[in-house]
Structure formats: structure tokens, C-alpha cells
PDB file of N, CA and C in Angstrom:
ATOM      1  N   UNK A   1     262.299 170.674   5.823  1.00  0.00           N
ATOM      2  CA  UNK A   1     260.883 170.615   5.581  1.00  0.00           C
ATOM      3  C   UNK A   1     260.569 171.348   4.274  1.00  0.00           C
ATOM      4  N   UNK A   2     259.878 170.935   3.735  1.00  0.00           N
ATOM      5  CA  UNK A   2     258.914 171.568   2.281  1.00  0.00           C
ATOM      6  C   UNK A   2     258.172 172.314   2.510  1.00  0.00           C
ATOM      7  N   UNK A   3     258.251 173.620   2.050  1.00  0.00           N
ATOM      8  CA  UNK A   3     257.221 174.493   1.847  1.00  0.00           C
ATOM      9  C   UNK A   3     256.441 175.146   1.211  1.00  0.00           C
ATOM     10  N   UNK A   4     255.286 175.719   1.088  1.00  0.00           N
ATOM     11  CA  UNK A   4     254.911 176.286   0.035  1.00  0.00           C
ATOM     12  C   UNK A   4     254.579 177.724   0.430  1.00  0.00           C
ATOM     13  N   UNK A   5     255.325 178.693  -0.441  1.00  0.00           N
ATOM     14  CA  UNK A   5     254.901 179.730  -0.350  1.00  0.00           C
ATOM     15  C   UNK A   5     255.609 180.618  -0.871  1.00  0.00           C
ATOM     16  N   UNK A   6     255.507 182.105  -0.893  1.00  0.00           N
ATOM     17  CA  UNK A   6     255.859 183.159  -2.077  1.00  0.00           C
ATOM     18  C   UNK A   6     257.006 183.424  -2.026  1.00  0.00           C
ATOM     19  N   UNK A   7     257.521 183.745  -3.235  1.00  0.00           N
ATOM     20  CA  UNK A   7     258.388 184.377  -4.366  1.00  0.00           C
ATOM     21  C   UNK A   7     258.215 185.633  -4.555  1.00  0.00           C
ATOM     22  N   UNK A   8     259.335 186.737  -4.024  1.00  0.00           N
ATOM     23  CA  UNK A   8     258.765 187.996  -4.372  1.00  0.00           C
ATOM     24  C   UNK A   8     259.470 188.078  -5.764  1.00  0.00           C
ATOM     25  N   UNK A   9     258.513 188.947  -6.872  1.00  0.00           N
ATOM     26  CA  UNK A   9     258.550 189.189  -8.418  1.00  0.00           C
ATOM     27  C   UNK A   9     258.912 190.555  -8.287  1.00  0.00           C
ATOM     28  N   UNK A  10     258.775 191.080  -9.156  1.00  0.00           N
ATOM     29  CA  UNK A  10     258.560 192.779  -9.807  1.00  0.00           C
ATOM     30  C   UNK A  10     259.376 193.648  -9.238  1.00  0.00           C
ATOM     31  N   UNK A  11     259.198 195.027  -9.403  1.00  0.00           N
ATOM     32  CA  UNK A  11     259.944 196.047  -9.430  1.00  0.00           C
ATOM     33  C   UNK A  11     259.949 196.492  -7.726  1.00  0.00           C
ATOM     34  N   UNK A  12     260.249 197.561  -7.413  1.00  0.00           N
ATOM     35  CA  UNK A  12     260.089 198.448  -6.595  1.00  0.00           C
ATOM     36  C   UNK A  12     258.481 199.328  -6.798  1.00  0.00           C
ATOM     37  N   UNK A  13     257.797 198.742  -5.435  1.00  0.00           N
ATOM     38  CA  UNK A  13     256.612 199.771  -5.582  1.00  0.00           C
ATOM     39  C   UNK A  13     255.628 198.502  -6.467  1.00  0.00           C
ATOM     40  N   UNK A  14     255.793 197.756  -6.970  1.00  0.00           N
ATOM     41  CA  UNK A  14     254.815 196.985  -7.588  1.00  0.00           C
ATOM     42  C   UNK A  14     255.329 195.463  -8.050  1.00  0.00           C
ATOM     43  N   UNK A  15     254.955 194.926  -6.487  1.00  0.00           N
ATOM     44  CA  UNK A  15     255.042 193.102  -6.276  1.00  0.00           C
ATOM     45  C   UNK A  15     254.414 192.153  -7.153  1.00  0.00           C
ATOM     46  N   UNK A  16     254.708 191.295  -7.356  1.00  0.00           N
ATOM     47  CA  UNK A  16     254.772 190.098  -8.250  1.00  0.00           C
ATOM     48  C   UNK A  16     254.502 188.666  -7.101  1.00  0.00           C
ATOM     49  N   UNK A  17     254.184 188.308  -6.628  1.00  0.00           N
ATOM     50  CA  UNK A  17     254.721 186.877  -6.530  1.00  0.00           C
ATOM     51  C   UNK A  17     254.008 185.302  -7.348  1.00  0.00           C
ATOM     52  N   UNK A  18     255.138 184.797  -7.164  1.00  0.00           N
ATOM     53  CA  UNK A  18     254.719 183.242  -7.545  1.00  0.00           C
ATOM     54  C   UNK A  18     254.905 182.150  -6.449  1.00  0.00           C
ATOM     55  N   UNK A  19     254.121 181.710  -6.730  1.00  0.00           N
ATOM     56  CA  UNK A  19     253.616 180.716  -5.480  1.00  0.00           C
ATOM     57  C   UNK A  19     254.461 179.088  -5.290  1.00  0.00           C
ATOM     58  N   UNK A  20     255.472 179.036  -4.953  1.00  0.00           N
ATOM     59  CA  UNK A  20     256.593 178.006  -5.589  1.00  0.00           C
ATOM     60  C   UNK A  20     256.981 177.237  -3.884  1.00  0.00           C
ATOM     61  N   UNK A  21     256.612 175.886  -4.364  1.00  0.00           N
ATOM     62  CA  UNK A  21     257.293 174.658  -3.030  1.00  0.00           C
ATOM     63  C   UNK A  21     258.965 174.880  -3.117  1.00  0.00           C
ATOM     64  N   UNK A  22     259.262 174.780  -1.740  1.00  0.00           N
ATOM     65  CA  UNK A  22     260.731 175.027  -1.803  1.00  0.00           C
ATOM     66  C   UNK A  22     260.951 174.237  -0.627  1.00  0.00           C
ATOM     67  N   UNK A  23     262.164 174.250  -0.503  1.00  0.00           N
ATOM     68  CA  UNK A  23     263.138 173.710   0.890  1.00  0.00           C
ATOM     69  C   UNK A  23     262.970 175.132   2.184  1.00  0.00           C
ATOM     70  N   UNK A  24     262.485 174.792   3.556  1.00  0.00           N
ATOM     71  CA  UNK A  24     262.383 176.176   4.304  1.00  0.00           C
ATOM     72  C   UNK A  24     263.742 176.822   4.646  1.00  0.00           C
ATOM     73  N   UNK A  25     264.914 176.326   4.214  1.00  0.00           N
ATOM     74  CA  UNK A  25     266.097 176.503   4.385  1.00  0.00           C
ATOM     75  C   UNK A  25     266.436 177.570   3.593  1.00  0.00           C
ATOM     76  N   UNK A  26     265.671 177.967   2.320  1.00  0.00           N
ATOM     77  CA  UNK A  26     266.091 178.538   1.190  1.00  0.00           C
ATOM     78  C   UNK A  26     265.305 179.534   1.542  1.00  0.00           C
ATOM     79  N   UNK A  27     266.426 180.603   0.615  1.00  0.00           N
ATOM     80  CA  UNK A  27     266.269 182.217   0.833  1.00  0.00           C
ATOM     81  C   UNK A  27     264.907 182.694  -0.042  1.00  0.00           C
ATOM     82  N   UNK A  28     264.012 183.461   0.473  1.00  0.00           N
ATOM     83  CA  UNK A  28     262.998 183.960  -0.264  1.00  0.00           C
ATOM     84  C   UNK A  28     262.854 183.855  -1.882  1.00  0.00           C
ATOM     85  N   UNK A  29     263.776 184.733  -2.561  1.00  0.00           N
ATOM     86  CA  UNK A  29     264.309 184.598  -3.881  1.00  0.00           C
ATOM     87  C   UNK A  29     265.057 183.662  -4.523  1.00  0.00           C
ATOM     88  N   UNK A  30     265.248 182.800  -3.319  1.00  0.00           N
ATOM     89  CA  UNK A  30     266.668 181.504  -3.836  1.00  0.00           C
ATOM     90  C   UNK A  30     265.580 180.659  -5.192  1.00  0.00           C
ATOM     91  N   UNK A  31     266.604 179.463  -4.351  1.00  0.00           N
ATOM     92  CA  UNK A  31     265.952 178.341  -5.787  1.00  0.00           C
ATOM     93  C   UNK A  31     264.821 177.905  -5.124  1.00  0.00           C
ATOM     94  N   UNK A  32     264.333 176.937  -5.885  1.00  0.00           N
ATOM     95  CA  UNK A  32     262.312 176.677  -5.574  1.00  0.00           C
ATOM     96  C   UNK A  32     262.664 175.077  -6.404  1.00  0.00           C
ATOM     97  N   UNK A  33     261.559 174.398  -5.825  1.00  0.00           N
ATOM     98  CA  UNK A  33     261.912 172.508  -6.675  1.00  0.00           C
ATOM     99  C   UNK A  33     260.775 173.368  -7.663  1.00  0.00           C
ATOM    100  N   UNK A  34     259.374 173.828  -7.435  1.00  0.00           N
ATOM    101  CA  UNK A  34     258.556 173.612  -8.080  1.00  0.00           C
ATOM    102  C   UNK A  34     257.549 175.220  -8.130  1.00  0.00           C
ATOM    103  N   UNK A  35     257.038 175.867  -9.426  1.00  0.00           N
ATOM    104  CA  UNK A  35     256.066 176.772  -9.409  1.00  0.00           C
ATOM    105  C   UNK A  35     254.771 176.301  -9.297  1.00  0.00           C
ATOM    106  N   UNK A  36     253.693 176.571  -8.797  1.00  0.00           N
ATOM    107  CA  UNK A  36     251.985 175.898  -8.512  1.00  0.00           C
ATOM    108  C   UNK A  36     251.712 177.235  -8.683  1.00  0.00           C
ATOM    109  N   UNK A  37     251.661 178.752  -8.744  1.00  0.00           N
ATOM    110  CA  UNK A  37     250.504 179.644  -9.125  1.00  0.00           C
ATOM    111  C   UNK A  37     251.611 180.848  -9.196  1.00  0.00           C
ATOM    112  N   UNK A  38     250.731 182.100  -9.433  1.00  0.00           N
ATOM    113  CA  UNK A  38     250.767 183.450  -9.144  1.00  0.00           C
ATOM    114  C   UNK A  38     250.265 183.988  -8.198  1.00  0.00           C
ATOM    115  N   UNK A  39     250.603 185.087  -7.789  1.00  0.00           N
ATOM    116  CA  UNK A  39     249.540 185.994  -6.968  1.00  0.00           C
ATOM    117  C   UNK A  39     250.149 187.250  -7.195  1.00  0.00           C
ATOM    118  N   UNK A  40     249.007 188.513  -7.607  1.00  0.00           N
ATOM    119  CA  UNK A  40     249.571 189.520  -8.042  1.00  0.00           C
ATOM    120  C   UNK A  40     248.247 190.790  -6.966  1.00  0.00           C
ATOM    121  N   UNK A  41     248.989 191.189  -6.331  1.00  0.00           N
ATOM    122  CA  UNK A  41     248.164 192.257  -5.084  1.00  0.00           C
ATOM    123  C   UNK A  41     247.913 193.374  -5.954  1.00  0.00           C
ATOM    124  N   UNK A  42     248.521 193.355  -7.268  1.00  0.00           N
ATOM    125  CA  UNK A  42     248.411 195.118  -7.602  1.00  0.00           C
ATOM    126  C   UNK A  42     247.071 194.867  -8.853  1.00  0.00           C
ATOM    127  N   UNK A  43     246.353 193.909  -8.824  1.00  0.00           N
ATOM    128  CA  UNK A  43     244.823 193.824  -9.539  1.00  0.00           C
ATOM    129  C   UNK A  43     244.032 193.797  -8.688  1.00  0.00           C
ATOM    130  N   UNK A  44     243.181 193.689  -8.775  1.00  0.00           N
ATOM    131  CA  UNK A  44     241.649 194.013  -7.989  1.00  0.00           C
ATOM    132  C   UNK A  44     240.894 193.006  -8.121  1.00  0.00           C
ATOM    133  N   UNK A  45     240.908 192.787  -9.669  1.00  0.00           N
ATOM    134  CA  UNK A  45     240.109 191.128  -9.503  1.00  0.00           C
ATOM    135  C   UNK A  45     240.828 189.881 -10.175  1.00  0.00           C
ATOM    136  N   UNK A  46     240.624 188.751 -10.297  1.00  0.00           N
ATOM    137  CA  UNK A  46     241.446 187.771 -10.975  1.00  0.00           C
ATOM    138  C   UNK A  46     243.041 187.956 -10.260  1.00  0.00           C
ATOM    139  N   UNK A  47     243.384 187.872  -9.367  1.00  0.00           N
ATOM    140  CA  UNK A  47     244.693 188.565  -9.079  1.00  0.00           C
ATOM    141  C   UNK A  47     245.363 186.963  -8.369  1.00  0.00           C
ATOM    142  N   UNK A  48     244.351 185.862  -8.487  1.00  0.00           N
ATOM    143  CA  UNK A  48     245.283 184.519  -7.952  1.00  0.00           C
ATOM    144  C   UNK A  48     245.335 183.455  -8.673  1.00  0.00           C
ATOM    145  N   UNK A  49     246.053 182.760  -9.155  1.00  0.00           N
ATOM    146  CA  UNK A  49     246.187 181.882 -10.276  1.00  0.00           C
ATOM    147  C   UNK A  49     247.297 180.800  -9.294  1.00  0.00           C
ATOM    148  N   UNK A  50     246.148 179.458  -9.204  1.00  0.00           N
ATOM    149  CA  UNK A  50     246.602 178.088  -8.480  1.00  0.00           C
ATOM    150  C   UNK A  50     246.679 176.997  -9.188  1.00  0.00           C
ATOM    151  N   UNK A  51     247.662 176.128  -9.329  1.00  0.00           N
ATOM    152  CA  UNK A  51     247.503 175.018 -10.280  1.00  0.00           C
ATOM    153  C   UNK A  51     246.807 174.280  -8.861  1.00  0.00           C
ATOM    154  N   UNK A  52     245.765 173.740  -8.523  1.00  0.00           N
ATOM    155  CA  UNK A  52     245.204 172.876  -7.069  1.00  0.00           C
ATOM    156  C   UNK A  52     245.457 171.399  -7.292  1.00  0.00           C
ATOM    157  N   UNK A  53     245.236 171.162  -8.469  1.00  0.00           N
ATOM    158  CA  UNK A  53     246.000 169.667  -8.730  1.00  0.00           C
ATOM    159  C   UNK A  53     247.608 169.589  -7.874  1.00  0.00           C
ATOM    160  N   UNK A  54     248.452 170.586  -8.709  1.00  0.00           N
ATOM    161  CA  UNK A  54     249.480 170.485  -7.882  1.00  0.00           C
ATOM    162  C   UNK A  54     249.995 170.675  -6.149  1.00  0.00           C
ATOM    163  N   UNK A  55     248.925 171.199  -5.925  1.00  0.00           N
ATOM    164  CA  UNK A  55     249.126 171.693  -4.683  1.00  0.00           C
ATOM    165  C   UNK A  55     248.657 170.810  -4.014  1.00  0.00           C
ATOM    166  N   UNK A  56     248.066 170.218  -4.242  1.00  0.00           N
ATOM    167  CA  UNK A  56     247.237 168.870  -3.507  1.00  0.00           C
ATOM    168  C   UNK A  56     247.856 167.913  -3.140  1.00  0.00           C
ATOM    169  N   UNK A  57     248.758 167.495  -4.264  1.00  0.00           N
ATOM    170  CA  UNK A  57     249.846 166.496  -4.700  1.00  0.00           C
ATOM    171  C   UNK A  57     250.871 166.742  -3.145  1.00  0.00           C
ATOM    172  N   UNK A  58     251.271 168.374  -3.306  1.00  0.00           N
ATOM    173  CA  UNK A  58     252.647 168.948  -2.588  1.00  0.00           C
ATOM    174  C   UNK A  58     251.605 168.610  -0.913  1.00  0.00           C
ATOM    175  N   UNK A  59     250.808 168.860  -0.665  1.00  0.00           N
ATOM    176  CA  UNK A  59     250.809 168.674   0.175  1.00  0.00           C
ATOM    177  C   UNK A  59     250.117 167.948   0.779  1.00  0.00           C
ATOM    178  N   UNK A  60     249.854 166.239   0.344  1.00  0.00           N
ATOM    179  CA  UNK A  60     249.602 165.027   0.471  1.00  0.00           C
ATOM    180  C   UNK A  60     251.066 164.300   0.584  1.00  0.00           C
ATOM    181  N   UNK A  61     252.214 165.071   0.280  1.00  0.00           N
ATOM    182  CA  UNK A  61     253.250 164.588   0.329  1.00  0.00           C
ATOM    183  C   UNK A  61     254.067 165.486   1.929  1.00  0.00           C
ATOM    184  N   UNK A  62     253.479 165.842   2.255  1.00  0.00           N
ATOM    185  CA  UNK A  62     253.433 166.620   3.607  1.00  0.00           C
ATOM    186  C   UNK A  62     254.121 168.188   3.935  1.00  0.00           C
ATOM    187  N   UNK A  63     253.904 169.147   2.740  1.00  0.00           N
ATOM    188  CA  UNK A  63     254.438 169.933   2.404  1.00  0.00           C
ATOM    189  C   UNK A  63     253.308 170.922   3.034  1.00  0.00           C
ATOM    190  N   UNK A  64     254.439 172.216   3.770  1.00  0.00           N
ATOM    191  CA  UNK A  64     253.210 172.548   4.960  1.00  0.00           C
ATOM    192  C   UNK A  64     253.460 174.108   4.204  1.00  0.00           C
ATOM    193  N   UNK A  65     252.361 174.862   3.967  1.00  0.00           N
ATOM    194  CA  UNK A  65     251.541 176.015   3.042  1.00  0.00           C
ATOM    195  C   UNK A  65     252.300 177.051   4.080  1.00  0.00           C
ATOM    196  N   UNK A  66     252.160 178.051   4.121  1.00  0.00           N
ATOM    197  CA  UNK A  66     253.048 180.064   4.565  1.00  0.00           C
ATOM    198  C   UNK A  66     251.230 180.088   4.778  1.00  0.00           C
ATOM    199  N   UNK A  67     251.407 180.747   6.265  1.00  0.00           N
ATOM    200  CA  UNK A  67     250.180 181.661   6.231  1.00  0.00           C
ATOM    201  C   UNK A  67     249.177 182.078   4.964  1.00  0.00           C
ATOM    202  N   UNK A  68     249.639 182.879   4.177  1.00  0.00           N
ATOM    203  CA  UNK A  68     249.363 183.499   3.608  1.00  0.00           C
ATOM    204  C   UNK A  68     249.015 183.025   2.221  1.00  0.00           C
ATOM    205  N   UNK A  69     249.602 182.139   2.230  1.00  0.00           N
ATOM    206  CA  UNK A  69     249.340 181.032   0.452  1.00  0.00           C
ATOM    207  C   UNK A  69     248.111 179.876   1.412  1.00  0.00           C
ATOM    208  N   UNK A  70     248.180 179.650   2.363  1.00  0.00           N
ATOM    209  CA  UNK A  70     246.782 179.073   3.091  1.00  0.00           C
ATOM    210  C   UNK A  70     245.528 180.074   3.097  1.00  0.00           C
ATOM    211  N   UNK A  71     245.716 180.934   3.022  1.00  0.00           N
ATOM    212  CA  UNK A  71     244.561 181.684   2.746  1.00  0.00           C
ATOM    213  C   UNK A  71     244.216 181.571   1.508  1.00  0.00           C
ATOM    214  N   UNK A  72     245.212 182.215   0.236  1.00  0.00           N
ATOM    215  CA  UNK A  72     244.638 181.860  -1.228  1.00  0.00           C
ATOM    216  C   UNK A  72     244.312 180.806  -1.403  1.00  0.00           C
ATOM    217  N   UNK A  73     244.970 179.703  -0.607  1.00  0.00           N
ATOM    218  CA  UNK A  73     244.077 178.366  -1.373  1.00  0.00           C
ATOM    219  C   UNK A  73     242.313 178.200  -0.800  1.00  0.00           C
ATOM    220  N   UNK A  74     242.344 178.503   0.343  1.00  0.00           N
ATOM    221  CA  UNK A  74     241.166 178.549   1.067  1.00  0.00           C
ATOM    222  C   UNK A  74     240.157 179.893   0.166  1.00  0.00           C
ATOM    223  N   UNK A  75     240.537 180.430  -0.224  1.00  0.00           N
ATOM    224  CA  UNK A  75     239.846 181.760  -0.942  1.00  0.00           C
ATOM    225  C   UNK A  75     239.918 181.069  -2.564  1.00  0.00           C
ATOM    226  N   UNK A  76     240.593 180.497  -2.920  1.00  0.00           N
ATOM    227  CA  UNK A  76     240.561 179.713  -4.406  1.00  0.00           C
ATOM    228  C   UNK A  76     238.974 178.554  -4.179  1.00  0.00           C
ATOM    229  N   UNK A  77     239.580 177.331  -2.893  1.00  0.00           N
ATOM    230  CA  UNK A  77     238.391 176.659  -2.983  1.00  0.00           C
ATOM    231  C   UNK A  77     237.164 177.487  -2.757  1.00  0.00           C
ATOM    232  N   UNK A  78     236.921 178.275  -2.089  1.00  0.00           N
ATOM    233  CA  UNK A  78     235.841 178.698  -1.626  1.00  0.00           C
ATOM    234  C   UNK A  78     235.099 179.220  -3.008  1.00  0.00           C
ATOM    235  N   UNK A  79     236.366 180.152  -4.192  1.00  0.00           N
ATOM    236  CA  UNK A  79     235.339 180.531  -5.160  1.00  0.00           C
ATOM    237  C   UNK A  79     235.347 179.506  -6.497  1.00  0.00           C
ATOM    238  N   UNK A  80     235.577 178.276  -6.076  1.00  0.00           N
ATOM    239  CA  UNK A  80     235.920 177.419  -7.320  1.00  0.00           C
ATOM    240  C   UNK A  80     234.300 176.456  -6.919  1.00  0.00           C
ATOM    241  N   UNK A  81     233.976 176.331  -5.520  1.00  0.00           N
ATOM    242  CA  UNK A  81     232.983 175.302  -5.214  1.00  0.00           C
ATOM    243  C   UNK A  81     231.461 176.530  -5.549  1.00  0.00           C
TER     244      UNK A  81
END
């Protein structure tokens, strides 16, 4: 199955992720087919960056979202409408 959801980035003490469709088989950090955003917890504002075109695409093609990247998109549309 296809999934979408995070990539842990950055150091120790200060996370990074990118928001990347993958195979659910694959290891957190493994390989990814595709990047669609950022998300960075250690800003306060501006801290989510979604390509929604792409994501739309990924999951019209039946690619099922992580908890947690279902919320940013739901928190993206909400402040995009």
C-alpha cells in the first residue's frame, strides 16, 4: 500500500520532516517514490509547506495519508479556503 507521510530530518533535539508518499513497507528514513511538502514543529508560524496539487493526485490514486499528515492537510485546507 502507498502512503503518505513523514520523513524524520534534522539533528538531535531539533526535527525536520518532509512529507514524502512511500511504499508502507519502507523504513521511516528509507527511500520515498515522491516529496509533496515540509513540516517543521520547531517554528511557530508558517511551519507547513504542501504541494495540494500533488497530494490530491497521490491520493485519488488511493494513497492513504499517516494520522498526522491528515491533519496538516485538513489544517492547510482549512487556512487556504
Amino acid at each position: 500500500m502507498v502512503k503518505i507521510r513523514l520523513r524524520r530530518e534534522g539533528t538531535k533535539d531539533r526535527p525536520y520532516y518532509k512529507v514524502v508518499v512511500t511504499d508502507s513497507r519502507a523504513r521511516r528514513e528509507g527511500a520515498y517514490i515522491e516529496q509533496v511538502g515540509s513540516y517543521n514543529p520547531m517554528k511557530d508560524e508558517d511551519n507547513v509547506n504542501l504541494d495540494m496539487e500533488k497530494i490530491d493526485s497521490w491520493l485519488s490514486k488511493g494513497a492513504q495519508p499517516s494520522e498526522t499528515v491528515g491533519n496538516l492537510i485538513k489544517k492547510t485546507r482549512k487556512a487556504s479556503a
